[in-house]
N, C-alpha and C. Protein backbone atom coordinates (compact mmCIF):
# COMPACT_ATOMS: atom_id res chain seq x y z
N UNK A 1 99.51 120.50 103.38
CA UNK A 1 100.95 120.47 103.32
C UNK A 1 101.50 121.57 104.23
N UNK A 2 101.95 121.31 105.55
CA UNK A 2 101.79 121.76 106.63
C UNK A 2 103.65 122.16 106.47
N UNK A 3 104.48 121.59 106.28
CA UNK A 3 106.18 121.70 105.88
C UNK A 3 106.39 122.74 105.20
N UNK A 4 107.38 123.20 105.28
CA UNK A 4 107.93 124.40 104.30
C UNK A 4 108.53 123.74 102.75
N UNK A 5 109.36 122.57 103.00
CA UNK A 5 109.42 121.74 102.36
C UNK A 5 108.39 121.69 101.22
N UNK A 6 107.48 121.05 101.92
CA UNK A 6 106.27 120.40 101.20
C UNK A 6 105.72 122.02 100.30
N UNK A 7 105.62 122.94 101.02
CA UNK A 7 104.97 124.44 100.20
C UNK A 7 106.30 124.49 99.24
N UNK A 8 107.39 124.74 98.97
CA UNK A 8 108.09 124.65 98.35
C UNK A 8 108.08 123.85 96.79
N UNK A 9 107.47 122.76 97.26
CA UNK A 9 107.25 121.40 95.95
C UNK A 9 106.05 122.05 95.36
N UNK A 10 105.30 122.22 96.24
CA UNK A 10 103.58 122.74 95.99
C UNK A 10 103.73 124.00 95.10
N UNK A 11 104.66 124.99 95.38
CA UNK A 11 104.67 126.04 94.42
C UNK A 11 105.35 125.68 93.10
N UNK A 12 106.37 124.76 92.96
CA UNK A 12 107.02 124.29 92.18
C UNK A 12 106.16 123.57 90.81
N UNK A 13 105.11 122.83 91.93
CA UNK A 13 104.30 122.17 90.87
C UNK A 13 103.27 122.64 90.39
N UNK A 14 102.80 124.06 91.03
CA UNK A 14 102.07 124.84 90.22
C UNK A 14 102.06 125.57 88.82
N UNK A 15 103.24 125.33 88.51
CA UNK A 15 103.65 126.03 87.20
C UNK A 15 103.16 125.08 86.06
N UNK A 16 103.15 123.50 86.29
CA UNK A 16 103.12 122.38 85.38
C UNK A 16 101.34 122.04 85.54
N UNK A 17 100.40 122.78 85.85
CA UNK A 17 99.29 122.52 85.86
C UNK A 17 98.54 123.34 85.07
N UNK A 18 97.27 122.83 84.41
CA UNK A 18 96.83 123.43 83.23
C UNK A 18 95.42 124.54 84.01
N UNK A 19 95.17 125.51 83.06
CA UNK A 19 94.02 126.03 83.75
C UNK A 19 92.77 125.64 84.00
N UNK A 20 92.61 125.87 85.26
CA UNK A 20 91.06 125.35 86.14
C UNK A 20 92.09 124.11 87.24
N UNK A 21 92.95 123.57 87.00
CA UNK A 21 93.24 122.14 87.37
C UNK A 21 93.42 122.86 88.52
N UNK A 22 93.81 121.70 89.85
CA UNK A 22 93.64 121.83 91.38
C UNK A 22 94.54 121.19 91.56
N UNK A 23 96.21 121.50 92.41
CA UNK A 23 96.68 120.70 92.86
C UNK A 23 96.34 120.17 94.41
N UNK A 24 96.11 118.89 94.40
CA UNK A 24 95.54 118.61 95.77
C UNK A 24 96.32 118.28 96.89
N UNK A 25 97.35 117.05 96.16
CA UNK A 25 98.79 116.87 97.18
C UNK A 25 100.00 116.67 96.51
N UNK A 26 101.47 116.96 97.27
CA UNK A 26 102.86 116.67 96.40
C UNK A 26 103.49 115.78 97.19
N UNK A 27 104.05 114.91 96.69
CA UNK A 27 104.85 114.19 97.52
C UNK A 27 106.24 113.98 96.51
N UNK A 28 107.59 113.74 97.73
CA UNK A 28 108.49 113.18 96.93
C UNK A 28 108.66 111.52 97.03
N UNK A 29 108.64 110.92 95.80
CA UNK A 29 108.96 109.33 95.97
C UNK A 29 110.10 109.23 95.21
N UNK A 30 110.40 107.65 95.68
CA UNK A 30 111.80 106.81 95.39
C UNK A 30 111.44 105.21 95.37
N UNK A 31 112.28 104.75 94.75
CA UNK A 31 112.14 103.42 94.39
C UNK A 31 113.26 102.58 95.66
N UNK A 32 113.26 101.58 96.63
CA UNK A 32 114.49 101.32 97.04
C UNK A 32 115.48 101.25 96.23
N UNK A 33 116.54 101.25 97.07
CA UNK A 33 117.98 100.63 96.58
C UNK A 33 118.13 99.86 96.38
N UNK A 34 117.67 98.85 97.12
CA UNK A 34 118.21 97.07 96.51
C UNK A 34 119.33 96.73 97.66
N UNK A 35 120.14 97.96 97.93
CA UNK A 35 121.45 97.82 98.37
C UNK A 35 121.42 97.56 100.09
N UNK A 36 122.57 97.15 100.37
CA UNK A 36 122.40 96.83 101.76
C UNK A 36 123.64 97.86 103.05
N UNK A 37 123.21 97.95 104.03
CA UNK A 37 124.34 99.47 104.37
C UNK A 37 125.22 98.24 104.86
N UNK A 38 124.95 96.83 104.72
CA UNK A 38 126.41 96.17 105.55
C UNK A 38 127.46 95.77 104.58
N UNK A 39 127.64 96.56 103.48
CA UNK A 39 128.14 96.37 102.46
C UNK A 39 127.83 94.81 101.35
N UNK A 40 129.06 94.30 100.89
CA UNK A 40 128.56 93.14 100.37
C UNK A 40 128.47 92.07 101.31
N UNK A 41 127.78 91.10 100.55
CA UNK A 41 126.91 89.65 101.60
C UNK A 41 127.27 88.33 101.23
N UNK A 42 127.24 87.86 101.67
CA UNK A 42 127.69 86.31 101.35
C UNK A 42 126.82 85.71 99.89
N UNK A 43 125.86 86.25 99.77
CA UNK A 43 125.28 85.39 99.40
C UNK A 43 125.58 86.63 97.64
N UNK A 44 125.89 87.38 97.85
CA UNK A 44 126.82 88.34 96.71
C UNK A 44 127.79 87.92 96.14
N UNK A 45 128.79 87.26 96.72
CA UNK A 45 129.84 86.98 96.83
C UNK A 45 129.79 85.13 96.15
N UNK A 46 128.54 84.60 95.83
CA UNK A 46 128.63 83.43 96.01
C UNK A 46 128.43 83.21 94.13
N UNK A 47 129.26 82.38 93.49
CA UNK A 47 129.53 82.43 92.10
C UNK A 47 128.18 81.59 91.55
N UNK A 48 127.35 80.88 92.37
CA UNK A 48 126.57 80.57 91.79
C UNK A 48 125.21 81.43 91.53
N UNK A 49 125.07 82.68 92.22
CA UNK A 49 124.14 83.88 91.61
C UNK A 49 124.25 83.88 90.19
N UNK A 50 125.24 83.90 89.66
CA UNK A 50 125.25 84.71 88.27
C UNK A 50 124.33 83.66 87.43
N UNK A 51 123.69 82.50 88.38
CA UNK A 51 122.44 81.53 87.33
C UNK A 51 121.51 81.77 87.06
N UNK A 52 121.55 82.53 88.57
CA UNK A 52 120.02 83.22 88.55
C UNK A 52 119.52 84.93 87.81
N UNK A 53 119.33 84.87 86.42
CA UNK A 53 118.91 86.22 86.16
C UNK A 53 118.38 87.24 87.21
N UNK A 54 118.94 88.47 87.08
CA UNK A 54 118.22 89.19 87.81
C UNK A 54 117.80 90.64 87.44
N UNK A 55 116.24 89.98 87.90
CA UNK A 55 115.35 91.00 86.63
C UNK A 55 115.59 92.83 87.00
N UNK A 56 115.77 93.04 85.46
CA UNK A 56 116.19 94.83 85.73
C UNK A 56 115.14 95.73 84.76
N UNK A 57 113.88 94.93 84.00
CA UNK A 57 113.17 95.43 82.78
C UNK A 57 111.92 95.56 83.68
N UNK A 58 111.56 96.79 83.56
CA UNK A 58 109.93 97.53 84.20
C UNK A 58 109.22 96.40 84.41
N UNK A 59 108.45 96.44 85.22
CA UNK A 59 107.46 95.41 85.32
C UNK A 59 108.09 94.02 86.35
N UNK A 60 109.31 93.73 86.11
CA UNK A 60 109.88 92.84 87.07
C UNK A 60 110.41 93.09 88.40
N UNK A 61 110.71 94.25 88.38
CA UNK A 61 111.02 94.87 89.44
C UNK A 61 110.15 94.26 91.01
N UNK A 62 111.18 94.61 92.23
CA UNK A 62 110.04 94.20 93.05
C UNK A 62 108.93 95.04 93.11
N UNK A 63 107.88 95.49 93.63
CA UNK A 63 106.89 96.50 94.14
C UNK A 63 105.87 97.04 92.90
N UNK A 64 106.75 95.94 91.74
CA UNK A 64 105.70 96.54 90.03
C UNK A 64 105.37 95.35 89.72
N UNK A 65 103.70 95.72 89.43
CA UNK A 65 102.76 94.71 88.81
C UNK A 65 101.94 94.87 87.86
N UNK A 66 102.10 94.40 86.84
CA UNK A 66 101.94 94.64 85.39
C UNK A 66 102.56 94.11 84.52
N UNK A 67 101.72 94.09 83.20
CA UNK A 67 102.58 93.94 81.91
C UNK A 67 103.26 95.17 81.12
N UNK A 68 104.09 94.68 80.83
CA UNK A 68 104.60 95.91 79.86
C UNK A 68 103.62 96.66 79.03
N UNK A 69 103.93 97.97 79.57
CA UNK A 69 102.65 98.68 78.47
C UNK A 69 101.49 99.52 79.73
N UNK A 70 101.79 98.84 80.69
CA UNK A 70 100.78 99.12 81.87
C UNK A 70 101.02 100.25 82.64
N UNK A 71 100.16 100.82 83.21
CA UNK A 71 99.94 102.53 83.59
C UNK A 71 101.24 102.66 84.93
N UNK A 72 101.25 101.17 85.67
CA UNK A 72 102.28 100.86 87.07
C UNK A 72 103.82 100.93 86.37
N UNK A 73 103.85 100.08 85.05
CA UNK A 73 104.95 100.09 84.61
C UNK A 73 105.61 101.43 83.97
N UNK A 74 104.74 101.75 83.72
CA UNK A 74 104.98 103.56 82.68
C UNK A 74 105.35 104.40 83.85
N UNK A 75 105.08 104.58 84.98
CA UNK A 75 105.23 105.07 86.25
C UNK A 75 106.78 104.94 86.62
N UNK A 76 106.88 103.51 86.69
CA UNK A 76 107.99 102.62 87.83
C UNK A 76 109.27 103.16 86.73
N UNK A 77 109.33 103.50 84.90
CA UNK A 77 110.28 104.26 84.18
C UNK A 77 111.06 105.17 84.74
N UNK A 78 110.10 105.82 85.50
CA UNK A 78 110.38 107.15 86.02
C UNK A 78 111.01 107.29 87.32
N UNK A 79 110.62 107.10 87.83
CA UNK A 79 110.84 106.43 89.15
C UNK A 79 112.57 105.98 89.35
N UNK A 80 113.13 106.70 90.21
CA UNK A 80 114.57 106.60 90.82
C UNK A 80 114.92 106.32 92.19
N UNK A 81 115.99 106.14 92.39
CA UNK A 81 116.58 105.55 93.88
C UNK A 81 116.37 106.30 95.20
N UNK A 82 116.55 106.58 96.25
CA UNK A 82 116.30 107.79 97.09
C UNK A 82 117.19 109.23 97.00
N UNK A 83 118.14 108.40 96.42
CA UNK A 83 119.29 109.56 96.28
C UNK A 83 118.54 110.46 94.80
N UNK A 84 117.81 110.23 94.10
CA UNK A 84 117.16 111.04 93.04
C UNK A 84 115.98 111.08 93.11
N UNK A 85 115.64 111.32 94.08
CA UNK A 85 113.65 110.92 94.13
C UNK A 85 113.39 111.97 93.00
N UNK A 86 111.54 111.59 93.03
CA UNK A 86 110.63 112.36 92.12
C UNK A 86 109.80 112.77 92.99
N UNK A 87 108.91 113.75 92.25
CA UNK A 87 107.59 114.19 92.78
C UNK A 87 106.55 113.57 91.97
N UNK A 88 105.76 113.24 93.39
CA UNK A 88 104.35 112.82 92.83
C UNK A 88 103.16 113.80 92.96
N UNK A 89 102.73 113.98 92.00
CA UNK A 89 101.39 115.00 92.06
C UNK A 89 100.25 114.09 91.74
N UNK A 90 99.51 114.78 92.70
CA UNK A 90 97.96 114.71 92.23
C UNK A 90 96.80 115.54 92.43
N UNK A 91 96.36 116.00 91.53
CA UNK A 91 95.55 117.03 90.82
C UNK A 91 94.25 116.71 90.71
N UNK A 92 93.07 117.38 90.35
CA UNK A 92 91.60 117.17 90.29
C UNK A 92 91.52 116.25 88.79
N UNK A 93 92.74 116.52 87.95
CA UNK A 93 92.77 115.77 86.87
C UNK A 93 93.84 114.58 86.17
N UNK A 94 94.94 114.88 86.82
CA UNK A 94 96.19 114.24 86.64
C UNK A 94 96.55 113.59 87.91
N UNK A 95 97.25 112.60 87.46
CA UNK A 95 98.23 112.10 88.58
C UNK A 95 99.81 112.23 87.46
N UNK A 96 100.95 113.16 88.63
CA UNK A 96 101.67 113.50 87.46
C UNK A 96 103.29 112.97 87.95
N UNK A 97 104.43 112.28 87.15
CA UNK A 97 105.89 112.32 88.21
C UNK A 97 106.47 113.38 87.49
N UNK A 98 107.25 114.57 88.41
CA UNK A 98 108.06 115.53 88.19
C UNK A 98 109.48 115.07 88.24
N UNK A 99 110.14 115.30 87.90
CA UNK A 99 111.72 115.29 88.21
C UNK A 99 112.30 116.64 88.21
N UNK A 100 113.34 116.98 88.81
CA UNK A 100 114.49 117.89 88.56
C UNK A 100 115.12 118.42 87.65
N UNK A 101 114.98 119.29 86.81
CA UNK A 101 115.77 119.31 85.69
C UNK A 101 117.23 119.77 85.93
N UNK A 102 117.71 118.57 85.74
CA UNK A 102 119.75 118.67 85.79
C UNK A 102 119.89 119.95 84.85
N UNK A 103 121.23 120.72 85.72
CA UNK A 103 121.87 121.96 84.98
C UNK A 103 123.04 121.83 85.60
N UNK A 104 124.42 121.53 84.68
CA UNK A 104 125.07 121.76 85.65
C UNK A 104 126.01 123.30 85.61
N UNK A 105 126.63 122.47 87.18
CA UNK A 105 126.85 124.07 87.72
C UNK A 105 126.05 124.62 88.51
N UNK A 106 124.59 124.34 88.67
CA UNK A 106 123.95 125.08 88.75
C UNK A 106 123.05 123.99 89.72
N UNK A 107 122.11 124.40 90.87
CA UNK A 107 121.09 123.67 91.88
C UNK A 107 119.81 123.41 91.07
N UNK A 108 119.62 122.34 90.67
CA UNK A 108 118.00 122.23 90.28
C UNK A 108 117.22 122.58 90.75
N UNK A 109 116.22 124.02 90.02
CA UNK A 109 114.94 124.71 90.84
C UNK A 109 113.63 124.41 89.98
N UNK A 110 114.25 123.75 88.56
CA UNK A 110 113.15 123.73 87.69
C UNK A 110 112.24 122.06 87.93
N UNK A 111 111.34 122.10 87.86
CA UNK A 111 110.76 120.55 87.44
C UNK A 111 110.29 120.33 86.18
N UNK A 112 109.96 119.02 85.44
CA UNK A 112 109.90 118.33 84.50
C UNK A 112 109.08 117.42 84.58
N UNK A 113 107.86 117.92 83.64
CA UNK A 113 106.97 116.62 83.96
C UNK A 113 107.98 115.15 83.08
N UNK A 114 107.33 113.90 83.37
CA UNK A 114 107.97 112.90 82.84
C UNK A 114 107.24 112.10 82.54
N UNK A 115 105.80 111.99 83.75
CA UNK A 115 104.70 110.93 83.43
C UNK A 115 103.83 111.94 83.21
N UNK A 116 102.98 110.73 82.87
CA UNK A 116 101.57 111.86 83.92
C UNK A 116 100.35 110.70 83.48
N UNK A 117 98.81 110.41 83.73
CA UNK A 117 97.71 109.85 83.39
C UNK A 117 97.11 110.36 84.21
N UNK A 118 95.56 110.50 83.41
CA UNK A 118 94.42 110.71 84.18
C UNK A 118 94.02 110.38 85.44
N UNK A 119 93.17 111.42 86.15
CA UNK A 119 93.16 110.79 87.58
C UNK A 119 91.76 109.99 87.59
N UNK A 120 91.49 109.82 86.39
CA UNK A 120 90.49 108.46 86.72
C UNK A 120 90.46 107.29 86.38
N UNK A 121 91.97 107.09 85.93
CA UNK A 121 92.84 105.91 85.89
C UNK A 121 93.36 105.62 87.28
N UNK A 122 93.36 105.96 87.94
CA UNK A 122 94.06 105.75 89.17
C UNK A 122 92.87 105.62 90.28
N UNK A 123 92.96 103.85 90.40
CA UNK A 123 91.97 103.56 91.15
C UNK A 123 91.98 103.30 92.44
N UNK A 124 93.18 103.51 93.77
CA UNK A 124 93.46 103.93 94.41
C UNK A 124 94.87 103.88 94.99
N UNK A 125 94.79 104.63 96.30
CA UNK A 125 96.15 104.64 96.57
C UNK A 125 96.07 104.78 98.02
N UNK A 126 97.06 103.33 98.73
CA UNK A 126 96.96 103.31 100.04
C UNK A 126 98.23 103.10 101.12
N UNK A 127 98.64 103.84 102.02
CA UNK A 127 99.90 103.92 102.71
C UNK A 127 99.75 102.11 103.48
N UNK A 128 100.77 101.70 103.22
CA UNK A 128 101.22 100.19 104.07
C UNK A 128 102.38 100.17 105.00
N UNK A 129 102.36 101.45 105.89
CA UNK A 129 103.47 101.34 106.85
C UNK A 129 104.86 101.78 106.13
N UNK A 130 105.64 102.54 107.17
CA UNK A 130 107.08 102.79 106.80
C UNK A 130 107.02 103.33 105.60
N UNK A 131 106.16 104.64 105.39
CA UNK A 131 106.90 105.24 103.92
C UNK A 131 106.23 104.68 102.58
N UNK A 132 105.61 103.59 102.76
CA UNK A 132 105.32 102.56 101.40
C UNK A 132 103.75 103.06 100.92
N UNK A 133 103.69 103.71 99.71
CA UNK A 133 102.33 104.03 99.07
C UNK A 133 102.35 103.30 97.78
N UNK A 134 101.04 102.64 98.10
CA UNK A 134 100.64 101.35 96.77
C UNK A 134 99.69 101.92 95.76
N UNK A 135 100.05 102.23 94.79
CA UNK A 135 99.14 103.31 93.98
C UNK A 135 98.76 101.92 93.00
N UNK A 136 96.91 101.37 93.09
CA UNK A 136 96.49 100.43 92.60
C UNK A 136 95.52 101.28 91.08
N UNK A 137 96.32 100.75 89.40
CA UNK A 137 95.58 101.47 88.20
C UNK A 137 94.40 100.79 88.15
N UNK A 138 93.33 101.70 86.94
CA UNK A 138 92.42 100.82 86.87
C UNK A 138 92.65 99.66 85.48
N UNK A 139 94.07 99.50 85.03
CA UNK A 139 94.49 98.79 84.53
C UNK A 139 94.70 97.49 85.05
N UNK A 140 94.59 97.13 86.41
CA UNK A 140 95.33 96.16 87.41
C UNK A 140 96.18 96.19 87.38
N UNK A 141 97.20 96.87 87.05
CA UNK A 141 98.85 97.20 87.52
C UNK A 141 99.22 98.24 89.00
N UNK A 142 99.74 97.86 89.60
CA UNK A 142 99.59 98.36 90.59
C UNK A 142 101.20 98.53 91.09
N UNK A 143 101.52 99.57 91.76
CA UNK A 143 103.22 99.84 91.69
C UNK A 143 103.04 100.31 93.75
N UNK A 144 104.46 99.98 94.32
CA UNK A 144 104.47 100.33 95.76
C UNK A 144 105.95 101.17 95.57
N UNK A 145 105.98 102.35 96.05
CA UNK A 145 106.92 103.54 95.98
C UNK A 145 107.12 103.83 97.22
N UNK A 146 108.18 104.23 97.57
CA UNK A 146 109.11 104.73 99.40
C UNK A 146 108.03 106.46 99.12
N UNK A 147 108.37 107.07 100.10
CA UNK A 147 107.77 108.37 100.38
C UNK A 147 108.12 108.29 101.95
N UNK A 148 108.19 109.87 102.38
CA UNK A 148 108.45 110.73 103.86
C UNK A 148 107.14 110.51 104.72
N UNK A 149 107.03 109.71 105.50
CA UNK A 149 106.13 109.25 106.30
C UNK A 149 105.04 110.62 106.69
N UNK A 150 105.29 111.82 106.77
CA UNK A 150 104.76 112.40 107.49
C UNK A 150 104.38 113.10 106.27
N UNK A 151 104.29 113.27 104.70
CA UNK A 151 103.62 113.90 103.54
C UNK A 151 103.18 112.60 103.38
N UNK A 152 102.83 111.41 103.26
CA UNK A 152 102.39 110.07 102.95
C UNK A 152 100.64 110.54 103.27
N UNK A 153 100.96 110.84 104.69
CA UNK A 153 99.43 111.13 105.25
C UNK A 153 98.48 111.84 104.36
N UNK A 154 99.33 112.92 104.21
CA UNK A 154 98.63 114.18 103.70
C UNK A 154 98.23 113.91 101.86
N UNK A 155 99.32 112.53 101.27
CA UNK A 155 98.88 113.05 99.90
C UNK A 155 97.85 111.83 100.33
N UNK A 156 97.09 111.19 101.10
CA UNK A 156 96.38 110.14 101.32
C UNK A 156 94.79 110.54 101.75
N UNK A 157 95.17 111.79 102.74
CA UNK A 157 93.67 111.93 102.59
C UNK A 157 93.31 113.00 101.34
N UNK A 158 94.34 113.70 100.87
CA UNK A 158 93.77 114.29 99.64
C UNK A 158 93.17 113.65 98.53
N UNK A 159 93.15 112.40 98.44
CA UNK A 159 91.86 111.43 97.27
C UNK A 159 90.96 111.62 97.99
């Protein structure tokens, strides 16, 4: 973790690790938006959408695969838009999501664990272009999360 940035998260997430544990890499992730920058679309606008449900419960999501209950879906909970990303850790023992702890008034310096599972549940994890890391459980649930192209690398060769 070559960024100041990135040392920044790295010290951050040292506090939430137990003794002996190793943090290996941090990354921040986000879930897309959904949203589009050309504002609304025709096909938004068209009264016959409202037939089509549109799924908003873990697991349906695009980029989550699993049943409810599953290590991808317990993850994808956590998991926010770009405008609120998380941190992803992974440790010699954990794979963990941090968040921000809101204060207001005040700049969030603290983190919060939110997830976390063993790191030998986590049967791998592989960058697919543009930001996209596919973290495959050994549950077969398998979740694809946005991330900063240039920490993508780094939390990739750290497995």
């Amino acid at each position: 973790m070559a960024d100041s940035t990135d040392t920044q998260v790295e010290a951050r997430v040292q506090a939430h690790l137990g003794s002996g544990e190793t943090l290996r890499a941090a990354v921040w992730v986000s879930r897309a938006d959904g949203g589009t920058a050309a504002g609304t679309t025709r096909s938004e606008l068209n009264p016959f959408r409202f037939r089509r449900p549109v799924p908003d419960r873990p697991g349906d999501r695009r980029g989550v695969h699993g049943v409810p209950g599953s290590l991808a879906v317990g993850l994808d909970q956590h998991i926010r838009i770009v405008t609120d990303p998380r941190v992803l850790a992974l440790t010699d023992q954990r794979l963990l999501v941090l968040a921000e702890q809101k204060v207001w008034f005040r700049p969030a310096t603290r983190l919060q664990v939110r997830w976390q599972c063993p790191r030998t549940d986590l049967k791998s994890a592989t960058g697919q272009g543009n930001g996209r890391l596919r973290l495959d459980f050994t549950d077969g649930s398998a979740v694809t999360l946005l991330s900063p192209v240039t920490s993508l690398r780094s939390f990739l060769e750290a497995l």
